[in-house]
PDB file of N, CA and C in Angstrom:
ATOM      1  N   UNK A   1     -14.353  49.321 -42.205  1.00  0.00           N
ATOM      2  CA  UNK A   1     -14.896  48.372 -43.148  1.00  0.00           C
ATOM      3  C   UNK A   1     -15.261  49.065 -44.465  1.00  0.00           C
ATOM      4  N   UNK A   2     -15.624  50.225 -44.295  1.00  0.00           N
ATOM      5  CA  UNK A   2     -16.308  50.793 -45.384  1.00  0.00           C
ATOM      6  C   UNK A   2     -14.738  51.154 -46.392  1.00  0.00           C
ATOM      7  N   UNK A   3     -13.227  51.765 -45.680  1.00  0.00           N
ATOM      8  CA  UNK A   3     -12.771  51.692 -46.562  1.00  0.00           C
ATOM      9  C   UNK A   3     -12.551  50.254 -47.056  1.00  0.00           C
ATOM     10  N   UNK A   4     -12.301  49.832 -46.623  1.00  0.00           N
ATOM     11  CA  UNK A   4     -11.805  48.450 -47.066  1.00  0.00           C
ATOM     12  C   UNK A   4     -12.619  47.850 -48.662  1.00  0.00           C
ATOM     13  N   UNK A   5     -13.798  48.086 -48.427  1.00  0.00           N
ATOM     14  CA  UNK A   5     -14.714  47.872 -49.685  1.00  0.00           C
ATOM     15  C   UNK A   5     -14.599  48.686 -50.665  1.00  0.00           C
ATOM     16  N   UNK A   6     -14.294  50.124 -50.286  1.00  0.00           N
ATOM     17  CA  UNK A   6     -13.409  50.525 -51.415  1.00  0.00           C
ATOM     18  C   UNK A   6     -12.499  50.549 -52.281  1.00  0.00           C
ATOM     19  N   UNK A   7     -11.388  49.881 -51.003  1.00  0.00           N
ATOM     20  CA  UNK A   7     -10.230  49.534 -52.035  1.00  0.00           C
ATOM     21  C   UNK A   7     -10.383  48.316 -52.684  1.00  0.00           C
ATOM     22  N   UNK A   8     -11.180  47.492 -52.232  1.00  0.00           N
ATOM     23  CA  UNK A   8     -11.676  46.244 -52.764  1.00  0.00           C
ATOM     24  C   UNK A   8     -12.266  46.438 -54.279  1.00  0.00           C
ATOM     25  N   UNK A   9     -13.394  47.355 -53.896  1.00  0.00           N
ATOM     26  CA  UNK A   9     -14.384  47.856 -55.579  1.00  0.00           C
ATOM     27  C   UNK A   9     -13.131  48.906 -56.157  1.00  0.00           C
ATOM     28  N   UNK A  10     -11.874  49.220 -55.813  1.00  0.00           N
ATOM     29  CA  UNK A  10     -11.082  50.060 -56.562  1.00  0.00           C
ATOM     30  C   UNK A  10     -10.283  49.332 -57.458  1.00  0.00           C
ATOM     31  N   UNK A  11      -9.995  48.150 -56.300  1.00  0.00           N
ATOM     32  CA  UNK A  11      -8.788  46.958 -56.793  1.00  0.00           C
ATOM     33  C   UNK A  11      -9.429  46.725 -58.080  1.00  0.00           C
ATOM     34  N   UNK A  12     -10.750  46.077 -58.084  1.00  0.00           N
ATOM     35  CA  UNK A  12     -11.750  45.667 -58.829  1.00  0.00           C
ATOM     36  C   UNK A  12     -11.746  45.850 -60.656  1.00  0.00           C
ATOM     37  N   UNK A  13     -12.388  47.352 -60.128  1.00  0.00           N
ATOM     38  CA  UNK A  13     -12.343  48.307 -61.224  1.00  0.00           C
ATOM     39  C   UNK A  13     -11.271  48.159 -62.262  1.00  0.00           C
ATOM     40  N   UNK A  14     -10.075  48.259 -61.517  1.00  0.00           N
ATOM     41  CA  UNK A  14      -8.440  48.599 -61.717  1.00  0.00           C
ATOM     42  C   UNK A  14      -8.200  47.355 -62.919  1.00  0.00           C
ATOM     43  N   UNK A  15      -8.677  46.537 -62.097  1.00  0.00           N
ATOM     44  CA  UNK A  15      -8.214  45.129 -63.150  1.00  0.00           C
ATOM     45  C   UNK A  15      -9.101  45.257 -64.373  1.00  0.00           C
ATOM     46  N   UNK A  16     -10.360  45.074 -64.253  1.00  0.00           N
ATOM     47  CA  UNK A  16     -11.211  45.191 -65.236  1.00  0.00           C
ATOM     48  C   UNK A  16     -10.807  46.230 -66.173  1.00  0.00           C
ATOM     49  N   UNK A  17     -10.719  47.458 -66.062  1.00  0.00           N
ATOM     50  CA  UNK A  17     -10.266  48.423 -66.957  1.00  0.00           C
ATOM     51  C   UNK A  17      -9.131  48.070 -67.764  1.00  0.00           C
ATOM     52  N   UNK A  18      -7.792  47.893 -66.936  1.00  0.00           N
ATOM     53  CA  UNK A  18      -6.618  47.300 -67.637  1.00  0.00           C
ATOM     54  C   UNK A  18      -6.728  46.281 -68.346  1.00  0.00           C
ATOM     55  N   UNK A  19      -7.284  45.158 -67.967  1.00  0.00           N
ATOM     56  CA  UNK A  19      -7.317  43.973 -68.686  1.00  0.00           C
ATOM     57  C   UNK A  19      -8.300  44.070 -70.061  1.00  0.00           C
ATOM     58  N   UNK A  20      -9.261  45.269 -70.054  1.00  0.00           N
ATOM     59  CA  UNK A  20      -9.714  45.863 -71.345  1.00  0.00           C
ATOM     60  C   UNK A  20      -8.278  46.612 -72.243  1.00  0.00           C
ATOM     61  N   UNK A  21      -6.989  46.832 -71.742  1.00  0.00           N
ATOM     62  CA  UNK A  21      -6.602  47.897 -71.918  1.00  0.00           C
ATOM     63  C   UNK A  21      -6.087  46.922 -72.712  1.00  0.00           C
ATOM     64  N   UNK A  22      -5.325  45.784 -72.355  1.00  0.00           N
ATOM     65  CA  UNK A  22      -4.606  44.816 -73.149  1.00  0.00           C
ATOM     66  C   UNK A  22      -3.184  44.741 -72.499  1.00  0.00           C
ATOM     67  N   UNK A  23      -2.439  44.136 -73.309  1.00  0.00           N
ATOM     68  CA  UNK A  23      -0.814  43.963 -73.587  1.00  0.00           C
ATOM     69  C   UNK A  23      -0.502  45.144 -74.485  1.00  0.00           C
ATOM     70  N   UNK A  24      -0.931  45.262 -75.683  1.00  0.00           N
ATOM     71  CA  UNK A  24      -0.643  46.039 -76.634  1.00  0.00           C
ATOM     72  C   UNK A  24      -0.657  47.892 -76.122  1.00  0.00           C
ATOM     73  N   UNK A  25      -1.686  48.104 -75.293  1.00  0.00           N
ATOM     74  CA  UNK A  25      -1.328  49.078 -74.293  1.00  0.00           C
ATOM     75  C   UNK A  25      -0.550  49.898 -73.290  1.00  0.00           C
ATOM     76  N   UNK A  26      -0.338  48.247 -72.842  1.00  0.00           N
ATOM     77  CA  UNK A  26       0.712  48.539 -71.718  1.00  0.00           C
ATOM     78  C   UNK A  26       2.304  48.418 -72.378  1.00  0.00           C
ATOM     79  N   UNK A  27       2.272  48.132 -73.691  1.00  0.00           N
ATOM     80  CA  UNK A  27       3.174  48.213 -73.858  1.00  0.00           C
ATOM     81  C   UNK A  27       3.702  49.588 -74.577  1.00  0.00           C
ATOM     82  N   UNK A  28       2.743  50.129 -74.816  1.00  0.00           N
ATOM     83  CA  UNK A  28       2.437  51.892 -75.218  1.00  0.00           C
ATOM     84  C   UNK A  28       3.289  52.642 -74.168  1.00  0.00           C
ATOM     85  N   UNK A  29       2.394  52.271 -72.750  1.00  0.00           N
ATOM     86  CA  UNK A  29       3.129  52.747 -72.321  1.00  0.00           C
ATOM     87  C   UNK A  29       4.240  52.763 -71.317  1.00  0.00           C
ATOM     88  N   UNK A  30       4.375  51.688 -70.982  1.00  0.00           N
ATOM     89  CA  UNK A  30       6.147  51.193 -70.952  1.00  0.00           C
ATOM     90  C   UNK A  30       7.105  51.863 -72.031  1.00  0.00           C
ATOM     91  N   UNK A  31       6.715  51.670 -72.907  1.00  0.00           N
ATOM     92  CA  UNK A  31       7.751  52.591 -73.689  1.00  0.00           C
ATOM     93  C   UNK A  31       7.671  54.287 -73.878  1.00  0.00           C
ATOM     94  N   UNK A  32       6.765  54.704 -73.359  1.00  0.00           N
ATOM     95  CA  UNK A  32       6.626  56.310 -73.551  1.00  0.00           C
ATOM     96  C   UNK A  32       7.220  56.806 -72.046  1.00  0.00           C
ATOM     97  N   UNK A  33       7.177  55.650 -70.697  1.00  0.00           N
ATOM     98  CA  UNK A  33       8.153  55.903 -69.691  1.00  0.00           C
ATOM     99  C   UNK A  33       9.198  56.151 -69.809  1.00  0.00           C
ATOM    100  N   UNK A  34       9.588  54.844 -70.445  1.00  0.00           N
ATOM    101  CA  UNK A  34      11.237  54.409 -70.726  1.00  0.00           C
ATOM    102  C   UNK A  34      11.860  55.675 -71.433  1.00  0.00           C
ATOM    103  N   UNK A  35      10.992  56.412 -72.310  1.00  0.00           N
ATOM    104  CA  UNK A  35      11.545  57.724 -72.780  1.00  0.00           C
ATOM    105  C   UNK A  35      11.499  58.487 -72.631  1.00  0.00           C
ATOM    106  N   UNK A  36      10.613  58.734 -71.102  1.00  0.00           N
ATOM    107  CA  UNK A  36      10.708  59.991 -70.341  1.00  0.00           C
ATOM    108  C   UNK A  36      11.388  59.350 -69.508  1.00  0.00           C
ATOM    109  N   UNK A  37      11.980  58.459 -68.751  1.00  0.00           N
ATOM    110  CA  UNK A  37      13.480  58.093 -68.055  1.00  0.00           C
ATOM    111  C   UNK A  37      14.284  58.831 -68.375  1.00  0.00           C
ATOM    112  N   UNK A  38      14.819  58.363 -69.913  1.00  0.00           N
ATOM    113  CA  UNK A  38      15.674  58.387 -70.751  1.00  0.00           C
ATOM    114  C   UNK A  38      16.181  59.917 -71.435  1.00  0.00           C
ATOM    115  N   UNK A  39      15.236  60.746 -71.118  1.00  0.00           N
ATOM    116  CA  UNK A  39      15.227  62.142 -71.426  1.00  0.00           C
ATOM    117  C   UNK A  39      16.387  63.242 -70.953  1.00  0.00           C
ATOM    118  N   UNK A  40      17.692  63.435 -71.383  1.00  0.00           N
ATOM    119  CA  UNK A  40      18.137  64.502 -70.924  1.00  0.00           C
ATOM    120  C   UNK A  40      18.118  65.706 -69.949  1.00  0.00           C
ATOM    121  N   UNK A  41      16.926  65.742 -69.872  1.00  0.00           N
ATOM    122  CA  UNK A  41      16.479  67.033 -69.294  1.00  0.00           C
ATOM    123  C   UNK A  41      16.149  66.350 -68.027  1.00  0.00           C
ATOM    124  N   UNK A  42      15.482  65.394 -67.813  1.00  0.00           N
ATOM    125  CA  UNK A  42      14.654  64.548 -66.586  1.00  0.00           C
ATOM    126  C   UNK A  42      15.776  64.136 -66.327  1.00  0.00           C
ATOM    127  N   UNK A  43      16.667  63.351 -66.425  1.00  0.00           N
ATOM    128  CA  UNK A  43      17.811  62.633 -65.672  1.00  0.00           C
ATOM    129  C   UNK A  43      18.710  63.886 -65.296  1.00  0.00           C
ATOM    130  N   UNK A  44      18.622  65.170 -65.779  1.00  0.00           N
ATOM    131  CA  UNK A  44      19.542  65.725 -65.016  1.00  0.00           C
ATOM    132  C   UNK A  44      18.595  66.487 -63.734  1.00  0.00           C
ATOM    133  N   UNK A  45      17.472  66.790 -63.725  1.00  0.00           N
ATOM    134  CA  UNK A  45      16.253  67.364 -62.978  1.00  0.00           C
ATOM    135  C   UNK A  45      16.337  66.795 -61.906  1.00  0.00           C
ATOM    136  N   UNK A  46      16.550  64.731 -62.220  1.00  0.00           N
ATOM    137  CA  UNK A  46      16.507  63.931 -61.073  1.00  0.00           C
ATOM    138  C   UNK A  46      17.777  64.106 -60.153  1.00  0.00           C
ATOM    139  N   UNK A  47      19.436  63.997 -61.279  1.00  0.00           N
ATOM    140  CA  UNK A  47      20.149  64.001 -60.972  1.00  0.00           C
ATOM    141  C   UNK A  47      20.236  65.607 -59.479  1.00  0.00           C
ATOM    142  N   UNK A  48      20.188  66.760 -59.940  1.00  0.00           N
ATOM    143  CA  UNK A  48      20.316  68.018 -59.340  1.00  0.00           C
ATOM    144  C   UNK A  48      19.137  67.839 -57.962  1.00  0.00           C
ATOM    145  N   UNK A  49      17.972  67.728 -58.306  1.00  0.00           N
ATOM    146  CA  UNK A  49      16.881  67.143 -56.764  1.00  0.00           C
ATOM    147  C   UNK A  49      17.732  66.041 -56.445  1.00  0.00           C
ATOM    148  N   UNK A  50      18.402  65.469 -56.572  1.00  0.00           N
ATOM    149  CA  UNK A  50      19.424  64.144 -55.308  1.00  0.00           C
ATOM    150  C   UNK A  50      20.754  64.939 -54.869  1.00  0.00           C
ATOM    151  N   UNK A  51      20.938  65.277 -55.506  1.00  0.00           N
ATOM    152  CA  UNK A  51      22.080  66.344 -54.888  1.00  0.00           C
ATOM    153  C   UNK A  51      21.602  67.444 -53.898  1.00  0.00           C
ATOM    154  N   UNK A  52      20.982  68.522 -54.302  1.00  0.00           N
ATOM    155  CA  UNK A  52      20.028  69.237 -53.020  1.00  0.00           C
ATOM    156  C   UNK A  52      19.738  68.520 -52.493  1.00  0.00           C
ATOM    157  N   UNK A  53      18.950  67.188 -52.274  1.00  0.00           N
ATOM    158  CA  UNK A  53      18.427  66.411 -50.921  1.00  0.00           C
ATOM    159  C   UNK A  53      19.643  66.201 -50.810  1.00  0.00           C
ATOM    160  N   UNK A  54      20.850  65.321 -50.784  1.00  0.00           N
ATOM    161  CA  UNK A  54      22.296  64.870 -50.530  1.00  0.00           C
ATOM    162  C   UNK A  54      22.719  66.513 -49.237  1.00  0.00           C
ATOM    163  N   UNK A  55      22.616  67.579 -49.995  1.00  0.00           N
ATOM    164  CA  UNK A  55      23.014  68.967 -49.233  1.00  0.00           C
ATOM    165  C   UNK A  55      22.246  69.179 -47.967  1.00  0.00           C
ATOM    166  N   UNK A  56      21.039  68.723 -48.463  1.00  0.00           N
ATOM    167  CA  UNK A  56      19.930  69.329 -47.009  1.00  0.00           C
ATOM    168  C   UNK A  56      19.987  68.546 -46.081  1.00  0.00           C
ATOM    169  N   UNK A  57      20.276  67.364 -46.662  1.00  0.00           N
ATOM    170  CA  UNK A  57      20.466  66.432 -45.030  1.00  0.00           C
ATOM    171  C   UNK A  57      21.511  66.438 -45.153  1.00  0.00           C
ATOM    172  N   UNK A  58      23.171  67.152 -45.628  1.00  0.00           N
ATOM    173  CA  UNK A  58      24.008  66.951 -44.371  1.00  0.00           C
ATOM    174  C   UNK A  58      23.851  68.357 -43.784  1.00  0.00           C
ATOM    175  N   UNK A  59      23.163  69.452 -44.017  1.00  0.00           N
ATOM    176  CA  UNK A  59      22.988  70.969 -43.693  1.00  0.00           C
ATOM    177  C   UNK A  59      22.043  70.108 -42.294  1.00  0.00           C
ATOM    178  N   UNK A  60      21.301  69.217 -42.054  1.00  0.00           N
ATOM    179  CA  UNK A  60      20.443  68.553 -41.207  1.00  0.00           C
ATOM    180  C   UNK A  60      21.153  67.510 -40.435  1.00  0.00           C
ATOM    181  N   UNK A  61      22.325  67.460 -40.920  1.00  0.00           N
ATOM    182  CA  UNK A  61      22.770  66.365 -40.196  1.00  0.00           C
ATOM    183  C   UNK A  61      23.774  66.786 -38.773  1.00  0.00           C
ATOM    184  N   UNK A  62      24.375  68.155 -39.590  1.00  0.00           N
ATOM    185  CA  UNK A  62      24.985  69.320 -38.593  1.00  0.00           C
ATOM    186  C   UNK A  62      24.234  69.756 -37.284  1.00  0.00           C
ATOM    187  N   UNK A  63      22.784  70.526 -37.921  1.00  0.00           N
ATOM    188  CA  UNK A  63      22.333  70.968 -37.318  1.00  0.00           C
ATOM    189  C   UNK A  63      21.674  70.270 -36.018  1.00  0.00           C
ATOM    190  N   UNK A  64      21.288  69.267 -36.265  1.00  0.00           N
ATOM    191  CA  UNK A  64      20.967  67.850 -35.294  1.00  0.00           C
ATOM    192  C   UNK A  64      21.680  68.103 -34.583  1.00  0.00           C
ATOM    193  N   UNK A  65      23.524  67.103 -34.962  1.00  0.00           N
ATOM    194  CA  UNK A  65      24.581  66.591 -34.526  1.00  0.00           C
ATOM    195  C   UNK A  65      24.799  67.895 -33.267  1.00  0.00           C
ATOM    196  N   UNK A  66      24.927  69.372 -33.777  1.00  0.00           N
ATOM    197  CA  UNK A  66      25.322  70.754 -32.660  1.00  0.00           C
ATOM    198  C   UNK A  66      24.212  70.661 -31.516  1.00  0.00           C
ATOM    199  N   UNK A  67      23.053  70.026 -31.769  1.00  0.00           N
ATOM    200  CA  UNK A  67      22.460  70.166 -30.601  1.00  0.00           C
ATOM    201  C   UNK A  67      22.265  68.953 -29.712  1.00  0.00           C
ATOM    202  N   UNK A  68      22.107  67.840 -30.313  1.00  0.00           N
ATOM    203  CA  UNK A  68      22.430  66.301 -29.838  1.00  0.00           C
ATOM    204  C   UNK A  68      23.595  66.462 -28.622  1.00  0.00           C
ATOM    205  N   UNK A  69      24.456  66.882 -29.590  1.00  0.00           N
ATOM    206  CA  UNK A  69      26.052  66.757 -28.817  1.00  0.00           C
ATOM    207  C   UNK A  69      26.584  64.995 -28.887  1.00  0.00           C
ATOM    208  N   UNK A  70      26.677  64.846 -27.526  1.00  0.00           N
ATOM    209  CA  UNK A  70      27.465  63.852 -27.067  1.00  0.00           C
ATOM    210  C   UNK A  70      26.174  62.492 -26.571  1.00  0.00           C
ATOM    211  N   UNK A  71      25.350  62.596 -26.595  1.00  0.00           N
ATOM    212  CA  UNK A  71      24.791  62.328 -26.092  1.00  0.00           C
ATOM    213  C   UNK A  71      23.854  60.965 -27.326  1.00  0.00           C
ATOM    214  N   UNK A  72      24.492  60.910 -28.730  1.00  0.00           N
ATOM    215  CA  UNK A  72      24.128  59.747 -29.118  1.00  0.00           C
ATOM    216  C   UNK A  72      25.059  58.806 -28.972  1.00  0.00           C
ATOM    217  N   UNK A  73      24.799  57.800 -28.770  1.00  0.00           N
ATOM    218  CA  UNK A  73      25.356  56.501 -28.131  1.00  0.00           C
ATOM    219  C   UNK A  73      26.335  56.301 -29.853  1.00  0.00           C
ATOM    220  N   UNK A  74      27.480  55.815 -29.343  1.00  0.00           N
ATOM    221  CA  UNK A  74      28.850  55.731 -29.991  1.00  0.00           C
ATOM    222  C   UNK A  74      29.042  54.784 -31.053  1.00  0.00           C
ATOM    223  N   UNK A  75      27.805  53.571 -31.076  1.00  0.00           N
ATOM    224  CA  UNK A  75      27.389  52.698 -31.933  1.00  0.00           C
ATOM    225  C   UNK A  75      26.769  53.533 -33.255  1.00  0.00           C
ATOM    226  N   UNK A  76      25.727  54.493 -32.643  1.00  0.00           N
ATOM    227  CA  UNK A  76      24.789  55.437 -34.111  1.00  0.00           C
ATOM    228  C   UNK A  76      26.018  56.262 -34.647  1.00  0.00           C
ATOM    229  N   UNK A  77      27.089  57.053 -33.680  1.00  0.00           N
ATOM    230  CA  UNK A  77      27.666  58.079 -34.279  1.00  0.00           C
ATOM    231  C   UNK A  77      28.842  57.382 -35.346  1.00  0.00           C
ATOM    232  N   UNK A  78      29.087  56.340 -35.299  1.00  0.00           N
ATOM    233  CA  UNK A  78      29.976  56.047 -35.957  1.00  0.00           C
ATOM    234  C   UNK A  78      29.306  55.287 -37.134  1.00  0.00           C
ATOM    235  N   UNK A  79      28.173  54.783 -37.311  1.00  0.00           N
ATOM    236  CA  UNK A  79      27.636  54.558 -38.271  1.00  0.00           C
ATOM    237  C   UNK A  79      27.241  55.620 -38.991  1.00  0.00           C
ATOM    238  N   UNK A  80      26.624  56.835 -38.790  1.00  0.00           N
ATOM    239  CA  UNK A  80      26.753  57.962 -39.192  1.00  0.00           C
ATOM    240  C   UNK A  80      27.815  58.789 -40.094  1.00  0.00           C
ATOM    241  N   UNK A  81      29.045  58.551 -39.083  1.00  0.00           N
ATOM    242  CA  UNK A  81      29.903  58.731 -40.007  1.00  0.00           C
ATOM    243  C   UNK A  81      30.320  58.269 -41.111  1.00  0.00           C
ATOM    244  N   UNK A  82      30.454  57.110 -41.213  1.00  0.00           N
ATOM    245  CA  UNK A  82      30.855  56.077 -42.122  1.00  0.00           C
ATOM    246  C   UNK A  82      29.975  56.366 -43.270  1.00  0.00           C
ATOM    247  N   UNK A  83      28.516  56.347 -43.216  1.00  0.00           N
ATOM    248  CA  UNK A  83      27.618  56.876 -44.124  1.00  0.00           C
ATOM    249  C   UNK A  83      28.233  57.856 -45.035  1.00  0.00           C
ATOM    250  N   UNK A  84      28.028  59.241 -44.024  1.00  0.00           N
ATOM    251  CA  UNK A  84      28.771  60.408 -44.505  1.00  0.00           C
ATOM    252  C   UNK A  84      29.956  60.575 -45.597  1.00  0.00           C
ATOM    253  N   UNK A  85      30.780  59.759 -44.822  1.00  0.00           N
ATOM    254  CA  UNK A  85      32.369  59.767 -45.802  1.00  0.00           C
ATOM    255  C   UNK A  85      32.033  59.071 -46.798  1.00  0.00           C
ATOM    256  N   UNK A  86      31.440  58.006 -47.041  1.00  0.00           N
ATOM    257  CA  UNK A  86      30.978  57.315 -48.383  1.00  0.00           C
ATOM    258  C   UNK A  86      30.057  57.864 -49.196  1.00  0.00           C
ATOM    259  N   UNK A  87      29.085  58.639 -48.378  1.00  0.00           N
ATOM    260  CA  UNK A  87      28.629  59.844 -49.824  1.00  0.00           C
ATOM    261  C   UNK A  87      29.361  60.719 -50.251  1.00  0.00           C
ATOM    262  N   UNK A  88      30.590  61.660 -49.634  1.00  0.00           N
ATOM    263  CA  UNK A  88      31.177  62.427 -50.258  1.00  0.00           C
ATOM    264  C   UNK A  88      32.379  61.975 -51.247  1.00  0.00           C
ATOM    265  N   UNK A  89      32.632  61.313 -52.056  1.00  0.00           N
ATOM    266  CA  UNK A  89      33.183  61.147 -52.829  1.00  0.00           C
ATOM    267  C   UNK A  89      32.498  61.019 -54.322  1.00  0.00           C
ATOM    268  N   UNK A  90      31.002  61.711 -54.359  1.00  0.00           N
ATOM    269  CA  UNK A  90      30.669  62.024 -55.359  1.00  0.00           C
ATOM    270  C   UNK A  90      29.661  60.748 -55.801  1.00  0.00           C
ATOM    271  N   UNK A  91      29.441  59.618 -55.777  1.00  0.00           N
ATOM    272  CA  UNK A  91      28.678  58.217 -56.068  1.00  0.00           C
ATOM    273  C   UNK A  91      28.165  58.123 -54.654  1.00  0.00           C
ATOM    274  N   UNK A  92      26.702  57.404 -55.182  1.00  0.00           N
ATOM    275  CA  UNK A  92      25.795  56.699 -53.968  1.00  0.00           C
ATOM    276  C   UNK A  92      25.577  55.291 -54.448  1.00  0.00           C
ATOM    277  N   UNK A  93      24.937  54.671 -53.657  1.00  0.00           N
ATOM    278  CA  UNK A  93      24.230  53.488 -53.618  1.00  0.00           C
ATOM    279  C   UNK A  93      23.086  53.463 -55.164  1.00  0.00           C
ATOM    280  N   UNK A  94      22.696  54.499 -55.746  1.00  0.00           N
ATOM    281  CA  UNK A  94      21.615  55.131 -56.609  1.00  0.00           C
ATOM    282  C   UNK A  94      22.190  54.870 -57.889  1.00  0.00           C
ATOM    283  N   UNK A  95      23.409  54.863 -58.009  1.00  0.00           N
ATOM    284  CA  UNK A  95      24.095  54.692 -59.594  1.00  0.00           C
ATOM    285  C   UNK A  95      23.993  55.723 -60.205  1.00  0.00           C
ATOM    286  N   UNK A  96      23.564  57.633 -59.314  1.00  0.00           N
ATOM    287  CA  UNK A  96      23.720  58.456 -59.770  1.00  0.00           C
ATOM    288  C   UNK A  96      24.795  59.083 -59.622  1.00  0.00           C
ATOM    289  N   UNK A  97      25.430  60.466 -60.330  1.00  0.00           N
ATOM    290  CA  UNK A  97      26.745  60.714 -60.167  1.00  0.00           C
ATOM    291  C   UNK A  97      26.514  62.376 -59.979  1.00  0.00           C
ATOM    292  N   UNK A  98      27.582  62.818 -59.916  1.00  0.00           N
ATOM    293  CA  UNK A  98      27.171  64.413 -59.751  1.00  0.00           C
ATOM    294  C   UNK A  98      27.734  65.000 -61.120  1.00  0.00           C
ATOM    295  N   UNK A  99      27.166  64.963 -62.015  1.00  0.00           N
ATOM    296  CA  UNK A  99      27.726  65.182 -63.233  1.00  0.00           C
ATOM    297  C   UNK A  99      26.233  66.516 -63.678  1.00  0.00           C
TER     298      UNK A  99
END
């Protein structure tokens, strides 16, 4: 209970503050996001961390699969695969690329 009243007096707070903050604020900073999105350096930072994660789980997907063996049911392994082959052609679901 006691958290609960916290997040309650947090929720609280949260609004009150912002709604001091305005429109004209939030629109400050919506746009100082949008241009750290938009940043060269950050979209490739993001881009290169999705690629290493992309590497580590199939380096994880091996390592599993060699000790699993045979023994996952033929429904998961082939969904698995299918996964697999559709990430390696360089595009995901993410609209990122390996560029």
């Amino acid at each position: 209970m006691r958290y609960r009243l916290t997040f309650i007096a947090g929720l609280a707070l949260g609004y009150v503050i912002g709604t001091r903050a305005g429109r004209e604020r939030y629109e400050q900073l919506k746009k100082s996001a949008r241009q750290f999105a938009q940043n060269p350096a950050v979209r490739n930072t993001a881009e290169s961390a999705a690629q290493s994660g992309r590497d580590l789980a199939g380096k994880a997907y091996h390592a599993v699969s060699e000790k699993v063996g045979e023994k996952v049911p033929a429904p998961v392994a082939d969904r698995l695969r299918s996964l697999r082959d559709r990430g390696q052609n360089g595009e995901d679901d993410w609209g990122t690329s390996n560029t």
